[in-house]
Protein backbone atom coordinates (compact mmCIF):
# COMPACT_ATOMS: atom_id res chain seq x y z
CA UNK A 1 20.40 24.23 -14.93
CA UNK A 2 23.64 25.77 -16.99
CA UNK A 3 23.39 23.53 -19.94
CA UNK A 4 27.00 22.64 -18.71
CA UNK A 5 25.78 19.40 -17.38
CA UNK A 6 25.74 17.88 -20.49
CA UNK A 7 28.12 15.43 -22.21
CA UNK A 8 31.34 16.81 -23.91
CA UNK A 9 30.27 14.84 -27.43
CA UNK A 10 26.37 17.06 -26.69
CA UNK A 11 28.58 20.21 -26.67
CA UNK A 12 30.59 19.06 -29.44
CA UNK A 13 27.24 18.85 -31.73
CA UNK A 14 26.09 22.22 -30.61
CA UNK A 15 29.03 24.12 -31.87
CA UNK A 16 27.21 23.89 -35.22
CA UNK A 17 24.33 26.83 -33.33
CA UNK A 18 25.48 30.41 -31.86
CA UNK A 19 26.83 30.57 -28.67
CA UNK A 20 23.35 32.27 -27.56
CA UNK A 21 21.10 29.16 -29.46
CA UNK A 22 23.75 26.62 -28.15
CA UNK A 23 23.69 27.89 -24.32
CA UNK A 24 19.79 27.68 -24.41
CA UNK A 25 19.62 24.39 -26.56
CA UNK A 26 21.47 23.10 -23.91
CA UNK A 27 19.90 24.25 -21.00
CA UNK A 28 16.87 22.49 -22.54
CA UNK A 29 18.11 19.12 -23.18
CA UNK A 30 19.06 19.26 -19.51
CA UNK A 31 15.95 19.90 -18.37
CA UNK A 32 14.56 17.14 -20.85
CA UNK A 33 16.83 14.74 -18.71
CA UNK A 34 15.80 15.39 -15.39
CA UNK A 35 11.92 15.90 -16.43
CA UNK A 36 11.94 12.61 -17.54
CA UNK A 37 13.81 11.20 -14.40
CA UNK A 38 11.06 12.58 -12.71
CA UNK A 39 8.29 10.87 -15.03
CA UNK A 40 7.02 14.27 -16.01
CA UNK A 41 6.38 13.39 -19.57
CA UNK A 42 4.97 16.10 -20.82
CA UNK A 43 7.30 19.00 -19.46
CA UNK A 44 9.99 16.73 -21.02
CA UNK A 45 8.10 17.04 -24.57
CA UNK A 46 8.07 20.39 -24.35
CA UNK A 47 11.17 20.86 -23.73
CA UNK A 48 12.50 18.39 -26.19
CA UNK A 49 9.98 19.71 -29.13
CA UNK A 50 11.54 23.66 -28.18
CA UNK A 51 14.76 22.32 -28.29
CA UNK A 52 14.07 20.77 -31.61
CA UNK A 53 12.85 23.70 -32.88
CA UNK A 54 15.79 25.36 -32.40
CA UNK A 55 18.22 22.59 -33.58
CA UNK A 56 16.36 20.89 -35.95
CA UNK A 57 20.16 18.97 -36.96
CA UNK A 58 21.80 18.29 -34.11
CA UNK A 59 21.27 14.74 -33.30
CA UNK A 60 21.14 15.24 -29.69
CA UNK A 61 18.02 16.93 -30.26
CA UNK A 62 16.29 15.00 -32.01
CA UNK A 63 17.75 11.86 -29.89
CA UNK A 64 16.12 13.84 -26.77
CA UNK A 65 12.64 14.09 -28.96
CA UNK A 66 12.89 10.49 -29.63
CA UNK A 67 13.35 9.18 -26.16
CA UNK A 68 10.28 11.27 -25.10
CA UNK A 69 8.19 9.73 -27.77
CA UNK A 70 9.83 5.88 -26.81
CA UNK A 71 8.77 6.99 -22.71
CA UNK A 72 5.20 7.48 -23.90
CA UNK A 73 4.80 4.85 -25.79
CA UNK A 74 4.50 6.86 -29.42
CA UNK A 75 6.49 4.31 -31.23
CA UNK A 76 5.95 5.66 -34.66
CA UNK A 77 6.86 9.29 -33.70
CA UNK A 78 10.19 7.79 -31.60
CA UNK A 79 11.16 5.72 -34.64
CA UNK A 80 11.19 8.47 -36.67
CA UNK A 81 13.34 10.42 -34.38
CA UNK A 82 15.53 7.55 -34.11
CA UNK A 83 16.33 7.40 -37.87
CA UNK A 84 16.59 10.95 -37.92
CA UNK A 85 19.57 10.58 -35.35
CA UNK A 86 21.21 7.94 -37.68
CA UNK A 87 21.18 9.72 -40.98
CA UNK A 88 22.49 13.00 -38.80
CA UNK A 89 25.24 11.15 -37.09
CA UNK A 90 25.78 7.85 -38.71
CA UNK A 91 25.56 6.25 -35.67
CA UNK A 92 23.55 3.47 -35.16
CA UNK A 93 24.07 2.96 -31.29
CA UNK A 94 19.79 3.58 -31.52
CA UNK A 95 19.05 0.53 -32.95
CA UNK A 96 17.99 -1.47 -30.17
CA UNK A 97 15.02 1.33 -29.59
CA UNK A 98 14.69 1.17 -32.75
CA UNK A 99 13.97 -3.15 -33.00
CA UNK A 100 11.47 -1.92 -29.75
CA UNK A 101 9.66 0.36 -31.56
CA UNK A 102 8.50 -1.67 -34.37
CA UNK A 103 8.26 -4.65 -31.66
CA UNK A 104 6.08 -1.70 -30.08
CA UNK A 105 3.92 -1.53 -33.41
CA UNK A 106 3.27 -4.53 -33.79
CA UNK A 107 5.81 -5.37 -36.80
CA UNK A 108 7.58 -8.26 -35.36
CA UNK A 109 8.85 -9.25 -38.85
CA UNK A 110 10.59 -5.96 -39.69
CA UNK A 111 11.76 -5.90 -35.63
CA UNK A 112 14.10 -9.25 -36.35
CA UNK A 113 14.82 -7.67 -39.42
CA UNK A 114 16.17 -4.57 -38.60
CA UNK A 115 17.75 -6.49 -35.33
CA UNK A 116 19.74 -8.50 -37.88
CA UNK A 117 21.39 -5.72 -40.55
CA UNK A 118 25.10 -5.15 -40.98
CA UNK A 119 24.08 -2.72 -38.70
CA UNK A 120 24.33 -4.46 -35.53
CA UNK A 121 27.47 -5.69 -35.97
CA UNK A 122 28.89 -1.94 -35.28
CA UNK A 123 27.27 -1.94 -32.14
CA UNK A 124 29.58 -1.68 -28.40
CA UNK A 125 28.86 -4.83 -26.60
CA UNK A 126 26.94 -3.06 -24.00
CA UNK A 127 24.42 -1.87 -27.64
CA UNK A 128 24.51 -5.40 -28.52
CA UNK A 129 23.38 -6.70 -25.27
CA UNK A 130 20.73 -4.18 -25.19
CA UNK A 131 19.79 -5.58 -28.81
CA UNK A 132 19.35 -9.40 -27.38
CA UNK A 133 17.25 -8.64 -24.88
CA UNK A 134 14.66 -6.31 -27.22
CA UNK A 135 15.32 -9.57 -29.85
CA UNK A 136 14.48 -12.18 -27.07
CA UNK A 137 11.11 -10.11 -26.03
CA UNK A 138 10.25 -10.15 -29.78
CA UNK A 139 10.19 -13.95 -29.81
CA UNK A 140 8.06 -14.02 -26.84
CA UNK A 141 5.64 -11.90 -28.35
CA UNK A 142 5.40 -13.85 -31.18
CA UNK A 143 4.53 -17.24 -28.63
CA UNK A 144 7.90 -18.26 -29.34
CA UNK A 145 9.35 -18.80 -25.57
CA UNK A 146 11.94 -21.57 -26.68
CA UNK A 147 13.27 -19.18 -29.39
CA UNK A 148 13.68 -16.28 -27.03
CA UNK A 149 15.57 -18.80 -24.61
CA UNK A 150 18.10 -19.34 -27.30
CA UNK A 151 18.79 -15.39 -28.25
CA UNK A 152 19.56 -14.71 -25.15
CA UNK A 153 22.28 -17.27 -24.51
CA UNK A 154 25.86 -16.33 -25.52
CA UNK A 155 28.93 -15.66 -23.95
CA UNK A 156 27.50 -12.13 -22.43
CA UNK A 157 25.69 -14.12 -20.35
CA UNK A 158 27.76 -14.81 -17.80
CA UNK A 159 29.48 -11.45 -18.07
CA UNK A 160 30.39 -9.56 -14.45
CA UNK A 161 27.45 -6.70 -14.65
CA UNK A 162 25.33 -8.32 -17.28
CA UNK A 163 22.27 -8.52 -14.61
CA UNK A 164 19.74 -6.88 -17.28
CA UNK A 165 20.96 -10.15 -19.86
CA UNK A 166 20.76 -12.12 -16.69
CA UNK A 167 16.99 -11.21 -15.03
CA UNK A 168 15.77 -11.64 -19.02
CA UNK A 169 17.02 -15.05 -19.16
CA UNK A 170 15.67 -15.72 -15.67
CA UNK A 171 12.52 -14.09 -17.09
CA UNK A 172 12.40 -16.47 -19.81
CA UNK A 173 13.27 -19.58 -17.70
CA UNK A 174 10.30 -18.69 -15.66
CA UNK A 175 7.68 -18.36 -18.50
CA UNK A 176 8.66 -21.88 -19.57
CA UNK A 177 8.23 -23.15 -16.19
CA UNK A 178 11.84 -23.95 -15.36
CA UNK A 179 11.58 -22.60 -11.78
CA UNK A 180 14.61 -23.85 -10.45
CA UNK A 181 16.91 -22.54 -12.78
CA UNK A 182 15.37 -19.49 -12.62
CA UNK A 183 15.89 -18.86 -9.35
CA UNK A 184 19.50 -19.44 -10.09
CA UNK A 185 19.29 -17.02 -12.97
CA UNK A 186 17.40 -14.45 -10.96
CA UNK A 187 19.82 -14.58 -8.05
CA UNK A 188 22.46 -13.96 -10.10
CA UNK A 189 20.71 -10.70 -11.75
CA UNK A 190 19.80 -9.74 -7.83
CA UNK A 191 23.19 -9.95 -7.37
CA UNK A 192 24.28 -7.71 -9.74
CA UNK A 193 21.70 -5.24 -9.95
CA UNK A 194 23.06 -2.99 -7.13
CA UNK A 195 21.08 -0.14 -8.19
CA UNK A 196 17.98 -1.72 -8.07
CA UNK A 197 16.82 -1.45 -11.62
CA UNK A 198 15.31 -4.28 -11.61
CA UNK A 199 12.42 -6.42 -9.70
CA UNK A 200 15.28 -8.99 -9.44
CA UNK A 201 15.39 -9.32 -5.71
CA UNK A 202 11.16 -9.76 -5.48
CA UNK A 203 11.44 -12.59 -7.89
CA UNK A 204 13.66 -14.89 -6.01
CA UNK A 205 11.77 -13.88 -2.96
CA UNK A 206 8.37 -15.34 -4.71
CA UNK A 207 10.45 -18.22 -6.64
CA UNK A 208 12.06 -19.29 -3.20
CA UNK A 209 8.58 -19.56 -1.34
CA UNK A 210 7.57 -21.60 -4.34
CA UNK A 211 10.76 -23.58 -4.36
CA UNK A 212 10.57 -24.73 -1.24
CA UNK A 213 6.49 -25.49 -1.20
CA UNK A 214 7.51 -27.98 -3.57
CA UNK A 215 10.28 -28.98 -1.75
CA UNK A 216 8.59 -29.63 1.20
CA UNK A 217 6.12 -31.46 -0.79
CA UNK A 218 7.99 -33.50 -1.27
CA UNK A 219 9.95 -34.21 1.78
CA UNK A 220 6.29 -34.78 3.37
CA UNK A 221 5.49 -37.32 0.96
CA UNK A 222 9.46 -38.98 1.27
CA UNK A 223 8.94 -38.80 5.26
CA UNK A 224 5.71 -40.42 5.11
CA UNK A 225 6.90 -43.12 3.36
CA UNK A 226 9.74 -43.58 5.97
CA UNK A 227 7.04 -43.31 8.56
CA UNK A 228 5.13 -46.10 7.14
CA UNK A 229 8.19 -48.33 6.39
CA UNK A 230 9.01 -48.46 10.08
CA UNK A 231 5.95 -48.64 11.32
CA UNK A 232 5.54 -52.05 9.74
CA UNK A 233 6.59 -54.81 10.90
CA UNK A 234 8.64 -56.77 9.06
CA UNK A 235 7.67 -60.74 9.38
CA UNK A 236 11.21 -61.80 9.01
CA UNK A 237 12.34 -59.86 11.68
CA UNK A 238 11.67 -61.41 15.13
C-alpha cells in the first residue's frame, strides 16, 4: 500500500499535512479500505483512529472513522463523525448514513427529520436514492409498511441500474404480501444487480416456488372442476 491508491479529491484534502504526515495519512486510509473489505473491523479502527490522530481536519479522515463506527454498528460515535465531515467540508453527500444512524438509535422522528432538510435537496441523484431507501426502512420500523411503499416510488424507480431502489421496493411488496408483484420487482433488481450485492436472485428463486404452489393450486382445483363437469352426464344430452 503507497497511499497512491486513493482518490485525487483524498489527495487534494491532504495537501493541508506535510508531505511526510500526508504520505502516511494516506497509506492508512488505504489500509482502512481494504480492512474493512475484508470485514476486519477492528484493524480498520485502528487504522482509521491513527489516521485521525494525525489529521484530526481532513474530512477524509474523519469520513474513514465514521464508516468504521457505521460497520460496527456504533451509531452515536459514526454520527458524530459524520457531522464532523459536514462542518469540515460542507458537504452533505453523508446524510443518508446520517438518517441510518439515528434510524440506528432508535430516533425515528429526528431520522425523517433530518431526511427532509434543505439539505437533501443538494444531494446527486445516486445520494438521493440512497436517502429513499434509508427513509422507506424508517417507515417500516415504525409498522408503517404502506408508508414505506409510497417513499420509495418515484421516477428513480424505473431507472437503468437502480436495482438497490428496485430489491427495496420488491422488499416492501413482499412484507405486505403482494407476492406477485414482487417477484416482478425482484426480477428486475436480479437483473440489474450484476455484482451480486444483493440476495436479489435467492428471492425470486423462493417467490417463484411459492408462485407457482399457488398456481398450481389452483389449476388442481380449476381441473377438478373440469373433471367433474364431464364426468356428468348431462340429462339433456342423449
Amino acid at each position: 500500500m503507497t497511499g497512491q491508491e486513493l482518490d485525487r479529491s483524498v489527495h487534494h484534502q491532504l495537501r493541508t499535512l506535510t508531505k511526510e504526515n500526508a504520505e502516511g495519512v494516506a497509506r492508512h486510509l488505504v489500509m482502512v479500505a481494504a480492512t474493512l473489505a475484508a470485514d476486519e473491523t477492528q484493524l480498520a479502527l485502528a487504522h482509521a483512529e491513527t489516521a485521525v490522530r494525525r489529521a484530526g481536519r481532513v474530512p477524509a479522515a474523519r469520513e474513514a472513522l465514521g464508516m468504521v463506527a457505521y460497520r460496527m454498528g456504533d451509531y452515536n460515535r459514526a454520527l458524530g463523525e459524520f457531522r464532523t465531515v459536514r462542518r469540515l467540508s460542507g458537504s452533505s453527500h453523508l446524510l443518508a448514513l446520517m438518517v441510518d444512524c439515528e434510524r440506528g438509535l432508535g430516533r425515528f422522528d429526528r431520522a425523517l427529520e433530518l431526511a427532509s432538510s434543505p439539505e437533501a435537496r443538494t444531494l446527486t441523484a445516486a445520494e438521493r436514492e440512497e436517502l429513499t431507501i434509508v427513509v422507506s426502512g424508517v417507515r417500516r420500523d415504525m409498522g408503517q409498511d404502506a408508508a414505506a411503499l409510497v417513499a420509495l416510488q418515484g421516477p428513480g424507480l424505473r431507472r437503468k441500474g437502480a436495482f438497490r431502489l428496485q430489491y427495496a421496493y420488491a422488499d416492501t411488496l413482499a412484507a405486505l404480501g403482494r407476492a406477485d408483484e414482487a417477484l416482478d420487482w425482484f426480477t428486475r433488481a436480479a437483473l440489474g444487480d450484476v455484482e451480486g450485492e444483493t440476495d436479489a436472485v435467492e428471492r425470486v428463486e423462493e417467490l417463484q416456488g411459492t408462485v407457482q404452489t399457488d398456481l398450481l393450486e389452483g389449476d388442481d382445483s380449476e381441473e377438478s372442476g373440469a373433471e367433474d363437469s364431464l364426468g356428468t352426464e348431462d340429462p339433456d344430452v342423449r
